[in-house]
N, C-alpha and C. Protein backbone atom coordinates (compact mmCIF):
# COMPACT_ATOMS: atom_id res chain seq x y z
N UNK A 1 71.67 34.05 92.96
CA UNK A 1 70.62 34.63 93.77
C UNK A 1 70.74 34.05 95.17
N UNK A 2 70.38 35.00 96.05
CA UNK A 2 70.87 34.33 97.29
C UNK A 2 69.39 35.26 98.34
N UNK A 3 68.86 34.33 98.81
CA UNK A 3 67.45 34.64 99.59
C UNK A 3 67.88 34.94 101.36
N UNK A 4 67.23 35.24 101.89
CA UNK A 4 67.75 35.84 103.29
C UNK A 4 65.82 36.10 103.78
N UNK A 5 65.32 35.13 104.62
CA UNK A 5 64.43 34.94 105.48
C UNK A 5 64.63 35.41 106.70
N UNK A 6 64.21 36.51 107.00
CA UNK A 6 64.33 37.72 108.42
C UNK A 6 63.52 37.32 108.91
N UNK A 7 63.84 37.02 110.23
CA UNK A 7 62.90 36.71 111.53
C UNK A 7 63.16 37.23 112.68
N UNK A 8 62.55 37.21 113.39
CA UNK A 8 62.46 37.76 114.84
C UNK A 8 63.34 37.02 115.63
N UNK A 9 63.65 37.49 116.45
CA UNK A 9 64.77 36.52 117.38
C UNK A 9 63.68 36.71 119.01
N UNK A 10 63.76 35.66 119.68
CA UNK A 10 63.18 35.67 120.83
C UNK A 10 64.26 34.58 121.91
N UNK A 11 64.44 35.33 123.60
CA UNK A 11 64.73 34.61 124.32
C UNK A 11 64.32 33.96 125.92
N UNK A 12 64.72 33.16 126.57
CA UNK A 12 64.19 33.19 128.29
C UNK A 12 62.75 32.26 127.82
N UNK A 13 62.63 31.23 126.78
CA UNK A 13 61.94 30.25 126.40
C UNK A 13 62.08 29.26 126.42
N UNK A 14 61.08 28.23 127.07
CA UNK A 14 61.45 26.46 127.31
C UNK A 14 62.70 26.65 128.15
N UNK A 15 63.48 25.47 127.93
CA UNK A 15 64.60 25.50 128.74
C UNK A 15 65.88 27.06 128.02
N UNK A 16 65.96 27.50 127.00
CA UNK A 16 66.44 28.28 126.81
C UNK A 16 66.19 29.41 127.50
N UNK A 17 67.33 29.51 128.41
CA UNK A 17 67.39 30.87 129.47
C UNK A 17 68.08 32.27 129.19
N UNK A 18 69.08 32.03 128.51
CA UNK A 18 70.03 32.30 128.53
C UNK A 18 70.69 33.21 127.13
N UNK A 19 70.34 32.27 126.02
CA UNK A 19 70.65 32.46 124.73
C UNK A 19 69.74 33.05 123.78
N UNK A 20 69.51 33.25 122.32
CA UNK A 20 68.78 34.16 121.73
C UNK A 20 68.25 32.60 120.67
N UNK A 21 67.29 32.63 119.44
CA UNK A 21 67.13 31.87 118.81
C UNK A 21 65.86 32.61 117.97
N UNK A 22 65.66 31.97 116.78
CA UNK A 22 64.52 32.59 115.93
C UNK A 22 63.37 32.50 116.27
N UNK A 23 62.39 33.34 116.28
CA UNK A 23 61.20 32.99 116.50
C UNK A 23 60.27 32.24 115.51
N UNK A 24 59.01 31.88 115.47
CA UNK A 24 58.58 31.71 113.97
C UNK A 24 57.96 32.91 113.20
N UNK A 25 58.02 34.27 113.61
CA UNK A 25 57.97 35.28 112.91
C UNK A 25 58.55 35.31 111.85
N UNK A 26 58.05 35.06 110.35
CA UNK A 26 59.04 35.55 109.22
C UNK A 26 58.10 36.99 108.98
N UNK A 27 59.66 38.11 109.27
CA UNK A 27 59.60 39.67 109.26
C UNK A 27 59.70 40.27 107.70
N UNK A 28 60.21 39.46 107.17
CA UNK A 28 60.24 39.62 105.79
C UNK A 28 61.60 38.41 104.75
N UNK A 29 61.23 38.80 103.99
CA UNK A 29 62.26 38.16 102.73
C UNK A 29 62.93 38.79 101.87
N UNK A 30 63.99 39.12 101.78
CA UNK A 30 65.03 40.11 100.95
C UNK A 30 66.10 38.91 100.05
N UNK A 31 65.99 39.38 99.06
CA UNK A 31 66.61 38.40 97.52
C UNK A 31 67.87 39.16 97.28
N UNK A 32 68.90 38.84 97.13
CA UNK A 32 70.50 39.43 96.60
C UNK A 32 70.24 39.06 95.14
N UNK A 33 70.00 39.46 93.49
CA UNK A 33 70.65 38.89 92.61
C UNK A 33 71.79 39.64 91.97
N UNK A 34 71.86 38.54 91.35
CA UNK A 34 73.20 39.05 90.44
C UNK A 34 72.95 38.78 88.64
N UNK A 35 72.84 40.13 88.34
CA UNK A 35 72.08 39.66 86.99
C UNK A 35 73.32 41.38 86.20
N UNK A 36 74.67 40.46 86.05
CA UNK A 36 75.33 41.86 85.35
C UNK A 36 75.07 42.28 83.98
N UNK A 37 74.00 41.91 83.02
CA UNK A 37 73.75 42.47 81.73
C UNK A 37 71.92 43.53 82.52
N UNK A 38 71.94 42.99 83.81
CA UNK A 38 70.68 44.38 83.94
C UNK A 38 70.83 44.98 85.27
N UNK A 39 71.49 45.29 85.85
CA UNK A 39 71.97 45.86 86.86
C UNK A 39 73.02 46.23 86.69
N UNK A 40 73.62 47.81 86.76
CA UNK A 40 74.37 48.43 87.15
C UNK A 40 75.67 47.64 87.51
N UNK A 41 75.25 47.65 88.89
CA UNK A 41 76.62 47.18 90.01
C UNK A 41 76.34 45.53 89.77
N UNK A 42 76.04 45.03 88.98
CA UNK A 42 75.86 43.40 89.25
C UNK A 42 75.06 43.15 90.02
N UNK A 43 74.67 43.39 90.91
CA UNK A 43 74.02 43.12 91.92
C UNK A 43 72.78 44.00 92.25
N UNK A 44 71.39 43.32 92.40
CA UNK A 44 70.33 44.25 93.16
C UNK A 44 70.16 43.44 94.55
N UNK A 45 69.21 44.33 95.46
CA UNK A 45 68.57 43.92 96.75
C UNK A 45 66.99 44.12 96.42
N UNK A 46 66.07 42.97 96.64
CA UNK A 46 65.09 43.13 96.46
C UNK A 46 64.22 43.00 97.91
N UNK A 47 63.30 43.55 98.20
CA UNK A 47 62.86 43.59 99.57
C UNK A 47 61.38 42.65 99.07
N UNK A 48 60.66 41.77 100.11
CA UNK A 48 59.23 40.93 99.56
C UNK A 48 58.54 41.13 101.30
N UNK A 49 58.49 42.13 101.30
CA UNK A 49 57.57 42.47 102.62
C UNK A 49 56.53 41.58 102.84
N UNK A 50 55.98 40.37 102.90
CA UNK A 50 54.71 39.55 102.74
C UNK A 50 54.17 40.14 101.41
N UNK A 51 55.08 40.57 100.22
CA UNK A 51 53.97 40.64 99.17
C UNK A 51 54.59 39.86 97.80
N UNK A 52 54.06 39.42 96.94
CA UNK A 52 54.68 38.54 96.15
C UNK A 52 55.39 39.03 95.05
N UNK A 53 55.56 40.35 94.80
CA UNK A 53 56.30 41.09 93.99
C UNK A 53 57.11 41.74 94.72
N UNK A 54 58.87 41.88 94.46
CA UNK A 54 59.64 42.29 94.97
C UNK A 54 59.75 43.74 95.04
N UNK A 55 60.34 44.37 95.68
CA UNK A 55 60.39 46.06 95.69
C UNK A 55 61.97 46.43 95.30
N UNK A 56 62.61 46.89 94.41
CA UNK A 56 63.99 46.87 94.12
C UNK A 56 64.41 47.92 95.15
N UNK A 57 65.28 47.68 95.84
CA UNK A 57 65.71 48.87 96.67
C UNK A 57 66.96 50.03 95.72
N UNK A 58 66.58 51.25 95.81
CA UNK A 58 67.29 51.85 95.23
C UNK A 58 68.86 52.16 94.89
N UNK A 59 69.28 52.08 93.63
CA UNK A 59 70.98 51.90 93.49
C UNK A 59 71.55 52.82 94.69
N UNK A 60 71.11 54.03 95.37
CA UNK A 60 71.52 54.99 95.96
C UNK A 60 71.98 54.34 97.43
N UNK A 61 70.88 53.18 97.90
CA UNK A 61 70.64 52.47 98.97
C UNK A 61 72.51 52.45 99.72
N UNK A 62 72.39 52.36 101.31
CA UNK A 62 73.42 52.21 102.22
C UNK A 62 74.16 50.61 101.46
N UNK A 63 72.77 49.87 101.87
CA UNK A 63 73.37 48.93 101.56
C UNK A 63 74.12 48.15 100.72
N UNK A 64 74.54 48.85 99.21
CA UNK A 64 74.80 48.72 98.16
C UNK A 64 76.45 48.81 98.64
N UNK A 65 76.46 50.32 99.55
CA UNK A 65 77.86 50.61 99.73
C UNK A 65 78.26 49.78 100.42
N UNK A 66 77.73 49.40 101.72
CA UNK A 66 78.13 48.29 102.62
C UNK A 66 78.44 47.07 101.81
N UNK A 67 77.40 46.59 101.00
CA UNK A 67 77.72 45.29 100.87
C UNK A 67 79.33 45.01 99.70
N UNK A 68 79.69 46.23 98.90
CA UNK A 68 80.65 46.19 98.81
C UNK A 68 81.56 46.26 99.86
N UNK A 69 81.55 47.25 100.39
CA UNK A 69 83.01 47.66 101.58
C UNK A 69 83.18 46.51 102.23
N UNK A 70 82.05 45.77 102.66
CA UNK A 70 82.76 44.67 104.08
C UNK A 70 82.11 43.30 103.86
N UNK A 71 81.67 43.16 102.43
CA UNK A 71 81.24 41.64 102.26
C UNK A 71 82.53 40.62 101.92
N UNK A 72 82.30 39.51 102.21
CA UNK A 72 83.59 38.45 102.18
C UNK A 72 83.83 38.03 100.64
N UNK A 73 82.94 37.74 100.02
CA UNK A 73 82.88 37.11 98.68
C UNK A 73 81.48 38.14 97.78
N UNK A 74 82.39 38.77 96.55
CA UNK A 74 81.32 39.40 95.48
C UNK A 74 79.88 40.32 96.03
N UNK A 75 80.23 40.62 96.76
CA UNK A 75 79.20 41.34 97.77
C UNK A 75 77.98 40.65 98.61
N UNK A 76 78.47 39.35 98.92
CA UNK A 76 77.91 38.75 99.51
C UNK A 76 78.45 38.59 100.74
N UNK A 77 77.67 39.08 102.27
CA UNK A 77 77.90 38.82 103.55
C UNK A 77 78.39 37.20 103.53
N UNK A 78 78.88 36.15 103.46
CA UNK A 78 79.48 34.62 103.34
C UNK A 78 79.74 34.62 105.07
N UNK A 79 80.76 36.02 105.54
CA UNK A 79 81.03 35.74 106.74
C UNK A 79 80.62 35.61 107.94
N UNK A 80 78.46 35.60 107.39
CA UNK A 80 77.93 35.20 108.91
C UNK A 80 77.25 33.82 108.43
N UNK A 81 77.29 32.76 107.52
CA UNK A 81 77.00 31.86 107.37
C UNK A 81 78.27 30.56 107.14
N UNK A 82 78.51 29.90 108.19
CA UNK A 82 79.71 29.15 108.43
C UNK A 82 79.68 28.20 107.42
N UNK A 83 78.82 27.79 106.92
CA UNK A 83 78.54 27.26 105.57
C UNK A 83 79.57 27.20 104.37
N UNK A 84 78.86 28.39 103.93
CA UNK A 84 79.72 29.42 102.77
C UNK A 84 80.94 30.21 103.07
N UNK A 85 81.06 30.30 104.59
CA UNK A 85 82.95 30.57 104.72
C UNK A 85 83.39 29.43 104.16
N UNK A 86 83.75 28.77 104.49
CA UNK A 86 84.43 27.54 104.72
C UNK A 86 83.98 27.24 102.89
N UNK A 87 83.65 27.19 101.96
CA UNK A 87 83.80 27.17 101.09
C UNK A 87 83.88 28.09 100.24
N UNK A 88 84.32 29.46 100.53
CA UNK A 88 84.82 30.77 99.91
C UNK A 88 86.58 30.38 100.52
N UNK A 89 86.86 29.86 101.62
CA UNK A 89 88.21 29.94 102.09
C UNK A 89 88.77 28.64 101.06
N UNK A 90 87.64 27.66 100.92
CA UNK A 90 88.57 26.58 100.38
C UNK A 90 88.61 26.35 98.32
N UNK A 91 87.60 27.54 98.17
CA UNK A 91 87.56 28.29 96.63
C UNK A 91 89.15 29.63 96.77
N UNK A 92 88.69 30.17 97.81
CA UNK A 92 90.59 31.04 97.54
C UNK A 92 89.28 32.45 97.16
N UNK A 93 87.99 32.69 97.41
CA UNK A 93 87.58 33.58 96.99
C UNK A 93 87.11 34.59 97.81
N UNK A 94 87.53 34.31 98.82
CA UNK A 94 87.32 35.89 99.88
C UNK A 94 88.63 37.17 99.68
N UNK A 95 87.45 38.08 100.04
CA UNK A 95 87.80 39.46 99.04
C UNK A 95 88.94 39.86 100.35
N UNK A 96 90.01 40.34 99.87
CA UNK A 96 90.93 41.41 100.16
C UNK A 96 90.60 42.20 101.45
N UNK A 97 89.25 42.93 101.38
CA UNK A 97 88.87 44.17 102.25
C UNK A 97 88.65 42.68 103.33
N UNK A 98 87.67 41.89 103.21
CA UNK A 98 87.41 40.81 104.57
C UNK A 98 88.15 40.81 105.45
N UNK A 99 89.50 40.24 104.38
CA UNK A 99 90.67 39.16 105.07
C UNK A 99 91.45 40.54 106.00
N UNK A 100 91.53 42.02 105.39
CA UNK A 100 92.16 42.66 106.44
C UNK A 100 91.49 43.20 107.61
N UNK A 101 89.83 43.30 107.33
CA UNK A 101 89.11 43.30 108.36
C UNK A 101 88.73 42.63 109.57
N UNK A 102 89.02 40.75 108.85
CA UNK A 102 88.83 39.47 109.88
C UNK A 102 90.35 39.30 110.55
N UNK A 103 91.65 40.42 110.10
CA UNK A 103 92.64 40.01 110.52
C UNK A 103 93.37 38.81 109.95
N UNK A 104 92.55 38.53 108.40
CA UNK A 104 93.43 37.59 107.72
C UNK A 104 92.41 36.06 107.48
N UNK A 105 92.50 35.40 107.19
CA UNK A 105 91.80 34.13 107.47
C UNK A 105 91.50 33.43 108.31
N UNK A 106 90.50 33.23 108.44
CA UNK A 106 90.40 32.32 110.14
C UNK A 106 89.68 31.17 109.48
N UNK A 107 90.47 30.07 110.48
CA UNK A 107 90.15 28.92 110.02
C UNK A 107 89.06 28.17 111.12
């Protein structure tokens, strides 16, 4: 399961002139699981708009297709959290479609 806290981005604050950074707006909370004996594709997207029960977004959803076509690891985006690159590159588990999209591995 992998959680994703959406926030607002705000800039031209305090000494930050220049650059972008989070605000303390949390816009919402969206859950990735991976549960392959009850989901379909392995994978759901759950949306938690400020409410405490999740909303399953539908198998039909864009994002289902996306997150296959151009996620780095098992349909997980990995490649905007430098974190989890760097340990998908040093597991050997970034997907095929990435590596010809990123132009191969970047270290």
């Amino acid at each position: 399961m992998l959680v994703l806290e959406v926030r607002g981005a705000e800039n031209k604050a305090s000494i930050n002139q220049h650059g972008s950074f989070q605000s303390g707006e949390v816009m919402g909370i969206e859950v990735h699981v991976k549960d392959e004996a009850t989901f379909p594709g392995k994978w759901a997207f759950f949306s938690f708009d400020n409410a405490k029960v999740g909303s399953l977004f539908p198998a039909g959803a864009a994002c289902y297709t996306c997150h296959q076509a151009h996620a780095a690891v098992d349909t997980t985006f990995v490649q905007f959290y430098p974190t989890l690159l760097s340990i998908a590159r040093v597991k050997g588990t970034l997907s095929a479609a990435y590596l010809k999209e990123s132009g191969g591995e970047k270290k």
